[in-house]
Every structure is written in structure tokens, then in C-alpha cells.
N, C-alpha and C. Protein backbone atom coordinates (compact mmCIF):
# COMPACT_ATOMS: atom_id res chain seq x y z
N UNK A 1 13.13 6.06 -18.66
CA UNK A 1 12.60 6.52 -17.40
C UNK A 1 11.40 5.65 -17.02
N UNK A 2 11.23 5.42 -15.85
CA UNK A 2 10.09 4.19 -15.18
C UNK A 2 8.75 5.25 -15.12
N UNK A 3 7.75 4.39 -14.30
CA UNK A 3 6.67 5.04 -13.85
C UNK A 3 6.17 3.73 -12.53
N UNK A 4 5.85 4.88 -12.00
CA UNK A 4 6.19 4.27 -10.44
C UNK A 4 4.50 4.15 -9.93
N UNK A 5 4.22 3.07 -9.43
CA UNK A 5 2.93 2.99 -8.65
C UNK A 5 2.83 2.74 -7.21
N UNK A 6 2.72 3.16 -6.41
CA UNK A 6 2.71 3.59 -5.26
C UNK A 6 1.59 3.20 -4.38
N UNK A 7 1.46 1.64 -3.54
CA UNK A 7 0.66 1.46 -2.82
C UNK A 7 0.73 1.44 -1.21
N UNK A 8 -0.24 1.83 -0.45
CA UNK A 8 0.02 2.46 0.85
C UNK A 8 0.26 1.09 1.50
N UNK A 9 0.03 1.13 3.30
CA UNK A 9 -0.15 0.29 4.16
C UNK A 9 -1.71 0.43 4.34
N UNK A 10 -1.38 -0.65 5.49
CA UNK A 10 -3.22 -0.63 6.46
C UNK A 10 -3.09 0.63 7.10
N UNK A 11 -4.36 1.27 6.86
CA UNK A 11 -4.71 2.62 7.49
C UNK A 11 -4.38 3.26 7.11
N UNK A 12 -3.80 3.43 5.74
CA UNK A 12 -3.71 4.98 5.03
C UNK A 12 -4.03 5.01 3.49
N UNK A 13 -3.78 5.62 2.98
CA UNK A 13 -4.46 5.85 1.70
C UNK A 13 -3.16 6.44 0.67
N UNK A 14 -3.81 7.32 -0.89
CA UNK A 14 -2.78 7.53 -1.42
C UNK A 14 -2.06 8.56 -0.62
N UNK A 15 -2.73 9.46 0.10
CA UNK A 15 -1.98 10.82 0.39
C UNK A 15 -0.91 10.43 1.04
N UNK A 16 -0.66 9.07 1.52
CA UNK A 16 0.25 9.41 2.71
C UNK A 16 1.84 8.99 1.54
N UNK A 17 1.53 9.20 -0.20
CA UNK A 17 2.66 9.37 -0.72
C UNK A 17 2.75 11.20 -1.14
N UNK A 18 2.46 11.43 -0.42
CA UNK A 18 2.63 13.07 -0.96
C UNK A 18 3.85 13.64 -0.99
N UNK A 19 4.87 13.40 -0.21
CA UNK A 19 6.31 13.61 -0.37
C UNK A 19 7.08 13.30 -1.11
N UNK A 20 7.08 11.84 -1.19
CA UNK A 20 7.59 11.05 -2.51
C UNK A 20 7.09 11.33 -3.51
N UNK A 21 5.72 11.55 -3.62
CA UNK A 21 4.68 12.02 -5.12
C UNK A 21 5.82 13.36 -5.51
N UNK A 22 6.04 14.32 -4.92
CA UNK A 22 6.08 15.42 -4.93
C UNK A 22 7.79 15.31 -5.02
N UNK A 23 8.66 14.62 -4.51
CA UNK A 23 10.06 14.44 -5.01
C UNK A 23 10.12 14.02 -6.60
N UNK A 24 9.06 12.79 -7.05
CA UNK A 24 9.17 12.05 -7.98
C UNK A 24 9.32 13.16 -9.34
N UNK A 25 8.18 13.83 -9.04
CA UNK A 25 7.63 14.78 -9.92
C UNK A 25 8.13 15.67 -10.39
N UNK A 26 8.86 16.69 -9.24
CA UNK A 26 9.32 17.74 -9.49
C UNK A 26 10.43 17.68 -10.45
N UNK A 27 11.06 19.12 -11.29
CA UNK A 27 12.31 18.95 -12.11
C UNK A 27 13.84 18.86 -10.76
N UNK A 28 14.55 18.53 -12.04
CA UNK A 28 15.23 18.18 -11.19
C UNK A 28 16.32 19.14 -10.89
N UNK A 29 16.25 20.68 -11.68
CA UNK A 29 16.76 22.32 -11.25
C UNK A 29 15.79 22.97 -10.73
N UNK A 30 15.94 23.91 -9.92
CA UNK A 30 15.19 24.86 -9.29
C UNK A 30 15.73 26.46 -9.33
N UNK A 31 15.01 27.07 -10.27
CA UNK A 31 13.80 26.79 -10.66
C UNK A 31 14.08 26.31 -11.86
N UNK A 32 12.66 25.49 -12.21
CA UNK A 32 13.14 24.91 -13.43
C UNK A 32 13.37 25.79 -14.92
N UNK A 33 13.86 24.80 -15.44
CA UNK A 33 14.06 25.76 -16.81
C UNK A 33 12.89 24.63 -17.89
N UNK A 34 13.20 25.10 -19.12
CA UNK A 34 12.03 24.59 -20.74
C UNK A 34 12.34 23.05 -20.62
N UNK A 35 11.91 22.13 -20.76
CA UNK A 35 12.29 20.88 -21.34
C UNK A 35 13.63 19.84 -20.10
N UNK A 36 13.34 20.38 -18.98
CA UNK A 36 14.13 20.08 -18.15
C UNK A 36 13.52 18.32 -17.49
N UNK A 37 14.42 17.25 -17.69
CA UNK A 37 13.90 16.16 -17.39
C UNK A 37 13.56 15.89 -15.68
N UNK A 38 12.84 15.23 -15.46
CA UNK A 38 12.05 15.12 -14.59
C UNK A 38 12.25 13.15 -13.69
N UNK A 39 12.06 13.03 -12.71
CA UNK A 39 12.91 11.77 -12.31
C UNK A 39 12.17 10.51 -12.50
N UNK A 40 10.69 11.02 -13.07
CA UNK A 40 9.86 9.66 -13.54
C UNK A 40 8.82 10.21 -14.44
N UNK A 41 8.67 9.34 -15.18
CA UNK A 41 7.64 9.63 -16.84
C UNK A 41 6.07 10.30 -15.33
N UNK A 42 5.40 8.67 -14.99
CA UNK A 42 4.31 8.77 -14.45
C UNK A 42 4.63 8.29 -12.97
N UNK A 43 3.51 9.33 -12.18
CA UNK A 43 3.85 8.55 -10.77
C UNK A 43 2.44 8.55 -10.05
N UNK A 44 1.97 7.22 -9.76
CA UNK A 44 0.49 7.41 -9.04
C UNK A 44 0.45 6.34 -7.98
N UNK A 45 0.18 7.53 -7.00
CA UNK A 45 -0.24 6.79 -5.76
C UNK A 45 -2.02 6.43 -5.83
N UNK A 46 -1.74 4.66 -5.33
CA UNK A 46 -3.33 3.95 -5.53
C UNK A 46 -3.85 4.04 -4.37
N UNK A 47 -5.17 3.88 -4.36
CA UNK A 47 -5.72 3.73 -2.79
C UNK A 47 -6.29 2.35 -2.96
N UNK A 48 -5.87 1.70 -2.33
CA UNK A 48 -6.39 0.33 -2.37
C UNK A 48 -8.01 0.54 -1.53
N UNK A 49 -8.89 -0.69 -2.31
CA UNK A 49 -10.19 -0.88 -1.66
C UNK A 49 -10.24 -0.73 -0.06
N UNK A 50 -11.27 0.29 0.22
CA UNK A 50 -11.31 0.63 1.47
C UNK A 50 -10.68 1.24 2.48
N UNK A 51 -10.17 2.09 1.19
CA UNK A 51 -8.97 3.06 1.76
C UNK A 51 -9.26 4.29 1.49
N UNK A 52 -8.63 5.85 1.80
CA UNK A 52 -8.35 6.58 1.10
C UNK A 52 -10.08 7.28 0.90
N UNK A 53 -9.84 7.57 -0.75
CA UNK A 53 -10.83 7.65 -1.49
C UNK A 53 -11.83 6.59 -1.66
N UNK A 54 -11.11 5.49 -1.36
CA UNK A 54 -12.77 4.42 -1.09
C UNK A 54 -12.89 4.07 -0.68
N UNK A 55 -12.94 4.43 0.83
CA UNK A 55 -13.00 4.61 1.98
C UNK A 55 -14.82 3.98 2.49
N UNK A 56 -15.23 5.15 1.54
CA UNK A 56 -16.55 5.25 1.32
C UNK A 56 -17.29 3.72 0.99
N UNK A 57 -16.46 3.20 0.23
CA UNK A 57 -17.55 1.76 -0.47
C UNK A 57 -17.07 0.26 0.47
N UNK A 58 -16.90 0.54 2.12
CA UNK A 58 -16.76 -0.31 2.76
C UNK A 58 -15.65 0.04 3.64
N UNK A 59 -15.93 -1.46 4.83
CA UNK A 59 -15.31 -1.93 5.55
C UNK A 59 -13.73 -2.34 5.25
N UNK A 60 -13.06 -1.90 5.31
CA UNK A 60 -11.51 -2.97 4.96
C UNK A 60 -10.96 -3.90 5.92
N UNK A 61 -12.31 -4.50 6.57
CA UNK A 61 -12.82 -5.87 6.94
C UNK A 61 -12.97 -6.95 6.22
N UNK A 62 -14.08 -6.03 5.31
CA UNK A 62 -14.60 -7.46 4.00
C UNK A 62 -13.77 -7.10 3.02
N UNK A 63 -12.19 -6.23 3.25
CA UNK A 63 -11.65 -6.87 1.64
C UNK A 63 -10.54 -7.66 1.75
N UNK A 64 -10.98 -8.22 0.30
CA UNK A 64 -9.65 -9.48 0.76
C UNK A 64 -8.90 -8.88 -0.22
N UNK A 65 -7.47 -10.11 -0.37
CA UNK A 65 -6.65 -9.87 -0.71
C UNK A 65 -6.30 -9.95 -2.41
N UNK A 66 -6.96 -10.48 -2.63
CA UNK A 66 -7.28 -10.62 -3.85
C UNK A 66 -7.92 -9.41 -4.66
N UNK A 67 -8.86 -8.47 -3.72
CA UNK A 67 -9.24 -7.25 -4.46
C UNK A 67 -8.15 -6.14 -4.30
N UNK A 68 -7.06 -6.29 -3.70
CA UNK A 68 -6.13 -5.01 -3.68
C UNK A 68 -5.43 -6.08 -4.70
N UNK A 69 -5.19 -7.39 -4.74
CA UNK A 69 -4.10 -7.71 -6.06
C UNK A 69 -4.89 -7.13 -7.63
N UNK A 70 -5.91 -7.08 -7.73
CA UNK A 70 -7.01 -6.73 -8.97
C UNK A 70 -6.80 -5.27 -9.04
N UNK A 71 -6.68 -4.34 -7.43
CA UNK A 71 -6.80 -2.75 -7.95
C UNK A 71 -5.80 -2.79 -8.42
N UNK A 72 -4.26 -3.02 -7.89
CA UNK A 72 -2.69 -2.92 -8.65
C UNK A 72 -2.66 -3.12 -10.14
N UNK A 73 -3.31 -4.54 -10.65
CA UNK A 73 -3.10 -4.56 -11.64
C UNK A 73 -4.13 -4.04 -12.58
N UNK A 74 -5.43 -3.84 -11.96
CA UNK A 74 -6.42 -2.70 -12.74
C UNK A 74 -5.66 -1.48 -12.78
N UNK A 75 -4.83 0.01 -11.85
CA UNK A 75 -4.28 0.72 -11.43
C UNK A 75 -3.05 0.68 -12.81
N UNK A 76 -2.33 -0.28 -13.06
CA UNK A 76 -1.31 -0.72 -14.09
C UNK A 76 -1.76 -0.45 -15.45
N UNK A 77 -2.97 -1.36 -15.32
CA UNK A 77 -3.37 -1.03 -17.23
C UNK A 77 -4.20 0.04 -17.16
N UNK A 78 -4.98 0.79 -16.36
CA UNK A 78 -5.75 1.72 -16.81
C UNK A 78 -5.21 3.07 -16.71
N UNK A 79 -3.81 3.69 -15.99
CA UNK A 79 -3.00 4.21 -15.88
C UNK A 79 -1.80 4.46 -17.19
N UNK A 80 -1.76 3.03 -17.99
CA UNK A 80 -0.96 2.66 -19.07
C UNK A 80 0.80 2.88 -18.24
N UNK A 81 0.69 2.61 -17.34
CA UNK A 81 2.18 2.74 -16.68
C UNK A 81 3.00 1.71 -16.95
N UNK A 82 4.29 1.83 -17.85
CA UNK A 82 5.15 1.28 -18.79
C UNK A 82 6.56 1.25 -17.54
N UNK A 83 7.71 0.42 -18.04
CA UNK A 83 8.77 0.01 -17.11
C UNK A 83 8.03 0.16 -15.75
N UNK A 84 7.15 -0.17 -15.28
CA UNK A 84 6.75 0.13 -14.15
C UNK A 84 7.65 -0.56 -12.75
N UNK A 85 7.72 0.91 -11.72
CA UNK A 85 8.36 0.27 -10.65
C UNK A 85 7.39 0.01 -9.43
N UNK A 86 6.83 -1.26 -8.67
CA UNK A 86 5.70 -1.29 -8.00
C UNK A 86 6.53 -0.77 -6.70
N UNK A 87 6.04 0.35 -5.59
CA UNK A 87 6.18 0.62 -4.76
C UNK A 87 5.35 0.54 -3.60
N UNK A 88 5.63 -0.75 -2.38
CA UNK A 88 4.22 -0.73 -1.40
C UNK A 88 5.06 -0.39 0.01
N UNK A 89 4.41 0.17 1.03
CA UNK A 89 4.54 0.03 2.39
C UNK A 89 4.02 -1.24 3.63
N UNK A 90 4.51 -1.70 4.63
CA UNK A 90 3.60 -2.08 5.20
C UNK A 90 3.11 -3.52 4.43
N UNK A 91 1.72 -3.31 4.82
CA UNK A 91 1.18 -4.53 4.23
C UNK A 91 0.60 -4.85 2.91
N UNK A 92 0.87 -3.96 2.20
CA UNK A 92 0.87 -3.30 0.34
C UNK A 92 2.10 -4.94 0.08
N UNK A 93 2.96 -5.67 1.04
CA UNK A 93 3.69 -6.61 0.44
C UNK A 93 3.16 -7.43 -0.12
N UNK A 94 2.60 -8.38 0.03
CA UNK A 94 1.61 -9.48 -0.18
C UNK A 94 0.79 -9.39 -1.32
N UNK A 95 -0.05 -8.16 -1.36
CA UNK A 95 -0.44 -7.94 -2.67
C UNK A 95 0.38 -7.65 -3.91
N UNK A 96 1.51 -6.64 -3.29
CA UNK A 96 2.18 -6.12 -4.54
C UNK A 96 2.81 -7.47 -5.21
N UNK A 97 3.62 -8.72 -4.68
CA UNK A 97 4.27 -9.93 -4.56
C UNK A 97 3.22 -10.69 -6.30
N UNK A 98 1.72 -10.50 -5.47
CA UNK A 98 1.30 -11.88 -6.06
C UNK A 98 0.51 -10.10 -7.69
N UNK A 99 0.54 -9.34 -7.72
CA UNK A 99 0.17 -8.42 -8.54
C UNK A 99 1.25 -8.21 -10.07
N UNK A 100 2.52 -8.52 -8.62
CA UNK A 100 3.75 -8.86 -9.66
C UNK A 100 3.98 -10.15 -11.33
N UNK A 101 3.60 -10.94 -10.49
CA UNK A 101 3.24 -12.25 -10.81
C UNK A 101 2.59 -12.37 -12.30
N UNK A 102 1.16 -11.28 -11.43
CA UNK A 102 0.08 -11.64 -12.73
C UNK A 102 0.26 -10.52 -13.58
N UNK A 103 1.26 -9.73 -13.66
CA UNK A 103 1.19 -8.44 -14.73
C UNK A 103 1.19 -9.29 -15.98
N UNK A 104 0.89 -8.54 -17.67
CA UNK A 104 1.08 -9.22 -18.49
C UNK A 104 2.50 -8.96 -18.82
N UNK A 105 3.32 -7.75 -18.52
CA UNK A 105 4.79 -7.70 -18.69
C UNK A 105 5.01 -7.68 -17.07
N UNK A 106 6.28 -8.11 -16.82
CA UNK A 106 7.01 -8.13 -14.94
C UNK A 106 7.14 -6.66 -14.88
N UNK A 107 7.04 -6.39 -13.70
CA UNK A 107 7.48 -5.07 -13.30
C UNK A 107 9.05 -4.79 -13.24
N UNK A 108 9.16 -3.54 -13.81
CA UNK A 108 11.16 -3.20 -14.16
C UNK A 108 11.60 -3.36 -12.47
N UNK A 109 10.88 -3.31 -11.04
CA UNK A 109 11.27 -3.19 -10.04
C UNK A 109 10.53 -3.27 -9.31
N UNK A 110 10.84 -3.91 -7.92
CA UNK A 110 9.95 -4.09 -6.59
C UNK A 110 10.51 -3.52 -5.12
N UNK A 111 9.93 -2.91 -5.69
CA UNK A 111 10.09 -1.99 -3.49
C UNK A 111 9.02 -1.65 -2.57
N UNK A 112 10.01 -2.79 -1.49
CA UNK A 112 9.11 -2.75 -0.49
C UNK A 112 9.53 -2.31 1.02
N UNK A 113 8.79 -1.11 1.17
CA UNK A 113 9.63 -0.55 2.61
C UNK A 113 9.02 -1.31 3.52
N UNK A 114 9.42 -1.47 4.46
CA UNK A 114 8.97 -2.24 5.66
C UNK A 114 7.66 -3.47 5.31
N UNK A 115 8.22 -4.02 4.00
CA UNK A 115 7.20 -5.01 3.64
C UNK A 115 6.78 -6.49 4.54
N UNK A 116 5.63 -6.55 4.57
CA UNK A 116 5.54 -7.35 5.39
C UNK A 116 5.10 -9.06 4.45
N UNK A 117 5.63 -9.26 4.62
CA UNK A 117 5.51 -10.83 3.73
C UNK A 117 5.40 -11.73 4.35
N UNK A 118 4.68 -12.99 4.65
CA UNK A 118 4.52 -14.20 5.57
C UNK A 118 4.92 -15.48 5.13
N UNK A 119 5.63 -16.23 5.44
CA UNK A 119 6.18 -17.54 5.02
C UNK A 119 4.97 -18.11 4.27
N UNK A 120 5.16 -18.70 3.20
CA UNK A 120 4.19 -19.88 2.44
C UNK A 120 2.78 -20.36 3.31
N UNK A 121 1.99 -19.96 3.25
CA UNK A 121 0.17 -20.55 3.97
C UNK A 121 -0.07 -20.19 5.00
N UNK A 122 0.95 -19.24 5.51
CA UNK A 122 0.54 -18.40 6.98
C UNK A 122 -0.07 -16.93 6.63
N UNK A 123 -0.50 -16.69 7.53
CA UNK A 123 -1.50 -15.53 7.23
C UNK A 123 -0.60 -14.21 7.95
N UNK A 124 -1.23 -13.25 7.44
CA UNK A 124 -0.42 -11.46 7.98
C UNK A 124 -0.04 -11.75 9.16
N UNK A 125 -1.21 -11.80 10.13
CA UNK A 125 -0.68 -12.07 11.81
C UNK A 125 0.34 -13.02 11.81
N UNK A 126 0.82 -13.73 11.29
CA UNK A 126 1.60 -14.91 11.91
C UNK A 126 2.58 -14.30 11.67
N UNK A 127 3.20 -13.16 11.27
CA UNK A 127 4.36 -12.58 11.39
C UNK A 127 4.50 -11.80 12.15
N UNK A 128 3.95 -10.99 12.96
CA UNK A 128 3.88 -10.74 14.47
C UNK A 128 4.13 -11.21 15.42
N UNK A 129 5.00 -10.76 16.40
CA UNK A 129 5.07 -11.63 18.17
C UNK A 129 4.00 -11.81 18.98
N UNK A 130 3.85 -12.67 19.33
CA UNK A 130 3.06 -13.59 20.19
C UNK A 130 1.66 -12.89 20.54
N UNK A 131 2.40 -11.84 21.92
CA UNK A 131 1.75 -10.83 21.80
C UNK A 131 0.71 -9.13 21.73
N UNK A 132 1.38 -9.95 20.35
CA UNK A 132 0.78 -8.65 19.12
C UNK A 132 -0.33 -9.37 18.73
N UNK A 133 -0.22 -10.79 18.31
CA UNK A 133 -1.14 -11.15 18.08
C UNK A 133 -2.42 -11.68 18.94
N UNK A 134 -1.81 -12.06 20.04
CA UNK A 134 -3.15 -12.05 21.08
C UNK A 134 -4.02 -11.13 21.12
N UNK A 135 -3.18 -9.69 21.31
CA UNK A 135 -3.98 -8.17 21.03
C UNK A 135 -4.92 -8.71 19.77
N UNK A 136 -4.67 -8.52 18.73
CA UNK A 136 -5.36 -8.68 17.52
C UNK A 136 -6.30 -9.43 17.74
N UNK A 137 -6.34 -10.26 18.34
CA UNK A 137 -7.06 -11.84 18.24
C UNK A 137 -8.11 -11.57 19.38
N UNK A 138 -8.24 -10.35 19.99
CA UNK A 138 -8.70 -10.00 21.22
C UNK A 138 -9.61 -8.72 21.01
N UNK A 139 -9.14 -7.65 20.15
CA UNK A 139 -10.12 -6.94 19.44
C UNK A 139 -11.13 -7.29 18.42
N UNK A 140 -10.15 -8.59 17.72
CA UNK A 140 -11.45 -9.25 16.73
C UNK A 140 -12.64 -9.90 17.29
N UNK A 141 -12.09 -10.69 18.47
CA UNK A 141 -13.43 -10.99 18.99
C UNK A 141 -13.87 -9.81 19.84
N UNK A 142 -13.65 -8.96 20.07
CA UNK A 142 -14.39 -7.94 20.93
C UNK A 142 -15.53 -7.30 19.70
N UNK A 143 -15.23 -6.82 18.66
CA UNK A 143 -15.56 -6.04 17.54
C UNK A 143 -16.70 -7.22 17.26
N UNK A 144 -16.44 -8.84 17.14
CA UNK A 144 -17.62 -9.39 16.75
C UNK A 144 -19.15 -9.48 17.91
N UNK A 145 -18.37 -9.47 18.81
CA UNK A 145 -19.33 -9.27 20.15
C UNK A 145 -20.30 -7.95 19.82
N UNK A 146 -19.42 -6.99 19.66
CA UNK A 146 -20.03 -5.84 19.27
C UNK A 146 -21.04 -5.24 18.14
N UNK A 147 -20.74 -6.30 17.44
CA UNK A 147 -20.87 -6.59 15.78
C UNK A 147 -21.44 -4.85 15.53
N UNK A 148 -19.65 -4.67 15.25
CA UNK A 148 -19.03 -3.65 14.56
C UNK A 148 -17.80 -3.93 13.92
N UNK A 149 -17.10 -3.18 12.86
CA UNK A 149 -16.15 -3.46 12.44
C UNK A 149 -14.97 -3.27 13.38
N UNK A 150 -13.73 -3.99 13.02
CA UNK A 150 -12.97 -3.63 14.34
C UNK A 150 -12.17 -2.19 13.86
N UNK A 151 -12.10 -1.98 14.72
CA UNK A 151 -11.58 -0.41 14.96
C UNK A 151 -10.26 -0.20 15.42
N UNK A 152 -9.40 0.05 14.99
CA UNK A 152 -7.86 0.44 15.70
C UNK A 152 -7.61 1.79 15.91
N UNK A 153 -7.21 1.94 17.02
CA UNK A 153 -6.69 3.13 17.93
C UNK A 153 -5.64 3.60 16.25
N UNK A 154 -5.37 5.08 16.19
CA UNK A 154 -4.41 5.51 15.63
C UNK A 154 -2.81 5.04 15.97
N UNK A 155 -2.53 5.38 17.17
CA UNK A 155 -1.42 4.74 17.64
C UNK A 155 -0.84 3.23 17.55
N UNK A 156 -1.72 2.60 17.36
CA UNK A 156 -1.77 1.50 17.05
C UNK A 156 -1.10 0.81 15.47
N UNK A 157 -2.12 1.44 14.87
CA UNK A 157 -1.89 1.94 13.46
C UNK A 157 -0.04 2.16 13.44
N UNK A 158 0.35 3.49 13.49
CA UNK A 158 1.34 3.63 13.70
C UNK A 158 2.46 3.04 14.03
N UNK A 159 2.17 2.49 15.28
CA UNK A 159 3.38 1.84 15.75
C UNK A 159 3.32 0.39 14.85
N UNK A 160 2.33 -0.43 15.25
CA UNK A 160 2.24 -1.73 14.06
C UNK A 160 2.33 -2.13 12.96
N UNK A 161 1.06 -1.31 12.45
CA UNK A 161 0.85 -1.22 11.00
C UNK A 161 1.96 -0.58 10.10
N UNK A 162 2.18 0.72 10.43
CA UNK A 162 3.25 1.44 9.92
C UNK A 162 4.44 1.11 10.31
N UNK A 163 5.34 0.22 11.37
CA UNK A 163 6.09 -0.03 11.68
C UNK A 163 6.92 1.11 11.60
N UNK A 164 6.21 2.17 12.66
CA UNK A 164 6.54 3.51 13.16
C UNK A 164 7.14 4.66 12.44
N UNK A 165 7.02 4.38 11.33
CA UNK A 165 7.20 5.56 10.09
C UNK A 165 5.97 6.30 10.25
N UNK A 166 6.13 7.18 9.89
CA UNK A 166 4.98 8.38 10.36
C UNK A 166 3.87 8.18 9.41
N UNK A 167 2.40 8.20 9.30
CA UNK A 167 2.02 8.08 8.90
C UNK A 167 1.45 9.05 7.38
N UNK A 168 1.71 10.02 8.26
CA UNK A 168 1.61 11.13 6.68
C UNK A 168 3.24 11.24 5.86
């Protein structure tokens, strides 16, 4: 049996695996009976930096990509999660990809729902239409004008980021 790690998209955190947490987990009779197996050893949804629960210790402006590849594989060994299956949404691709990479054993499996991955030296936006990315490229400089972090509408979120899967 695997153990599954579970990383969100942009703009949400672990909760928004609470369904899946809660399929993973449960037995697999109802109600259950003594010693009844269950559909995964361990299952933990991460909140990547500046998300979620750490929400609190910044902007997810200033994080790069490299500190959500470090929480996955910090998240991996300090968890002790064995056959592990990496599970990301969204933009959880990119990290989960290069997290894969650096495990000290490969992960038993990679799933990625609506993963967003960018050809070789192009960046997130460049996989977006035209524009989508003008938008983007149009709040960033608005937000620096402002010098505030940039801010996205919920809907936004949603429809883009989430590539319209609901967010909870």
C-alpha cells in the first residue's frame, strides 16, 4: 500500500484536499469492521510556503520555486512516507517534476491533475494565451506601482489558477 502526498495549486492550501484526504482514509466497508484495510498506509496534504497554514510567514510573491521543491521533499522525509505517490494540482507541477528528481528513492507515482508544466527555460506564464498573460503582466506592474503584493480577485484564482475545478 502507497502513501500519498498531496500538494495544492496557487491560492489554496492543504484543505482544499479534504475530500480526497477523507476518501483516502476512510475503510473501505461501512461501517467499518476490526482490522479492515484502508486504501493508503499515510496520506498528507502539504501546504506549500505561503500558503495555507503559512500563510502567515509571507508573501507567495517572494517564494520561489525552489522553496516548494525543499517543502515536498522536507514533507517526504519528515513524514517518513514510503512507496510514495506525489499528488499536485495546478501549479504544484513544476515543483512536484523537479522534487521527483531529487528524492533519495523515485516516487512509486506521479499525478498531476491539471498540471501545469512549461517547455524547457520558459517560465509558468508562458503557458498561458496571449491574453492571459498581458492580464498578468498588467497587475504585476500595477501591484509594483502600488508597492503591494499583487493580489488576485478569487474568480480569477478559480477560473486560471484552478483551471475551474472548484476550489474547495
Amino acid at each position: 500500500m502507497a502513501d500519498y502526498l498531496l500538494v495544492h495549486g496557487a491560492g489554496q492550501g492543504a484543505w482544499s484536499w479534504g475530500r480526497v484526504w477523507g476518501y483516502l482514509t476512510a475503510p473501505v466497508q461501512h461501517p467499518p469492521r476490526l482490522h479492515t484495510p484502508r486504501r493508503a498506509n499515510k496520506v498528507y496534504p502539504l501546504d506549500l510556503p505561503g500558503h495555507g497554514a503559512n500563510a502567515d510567514r509571507g508573501s507567495t510573491a517572494r517564494v520561489s520555486l525552489e522553496e516548494c521543491v525543499q517543502a515536498i521533499i522536507g514533507a517526504v522525509e519528515r513524514e517518513g512516507l514510503k512507496d510514495v505517490v506525489l499528488v499536485g494540482h495546478g501549479f504544484a507541477g513544476l515543483p512536484l517534476l523537479q522534487a521527483a528528481q531529487q528524492l533519495p528513492h523515485p516516487p512509486k507515482r506521479l499525478v498531476l491533475i491539471a498540471g501545469i508544466v512549461p517547455d524547457s527555460q520558459r517560465s509558468m506564464l508562458a503557458v498561458f494565451p496571449p491574453r492571459t498573460r498581458k492580464a498578468f503582466q498588467i497587475l504585476k506592474a500595477l501591484s509594483r506601482v502600488a508597492r503591494q503584493d499583487l493580489r488576485l480577485p478569487r474568480w480569477v484564482i478559480t477560473h486560471y489558477l484552478c483551471n475551474g475545478i472548484d476550489p474547495m
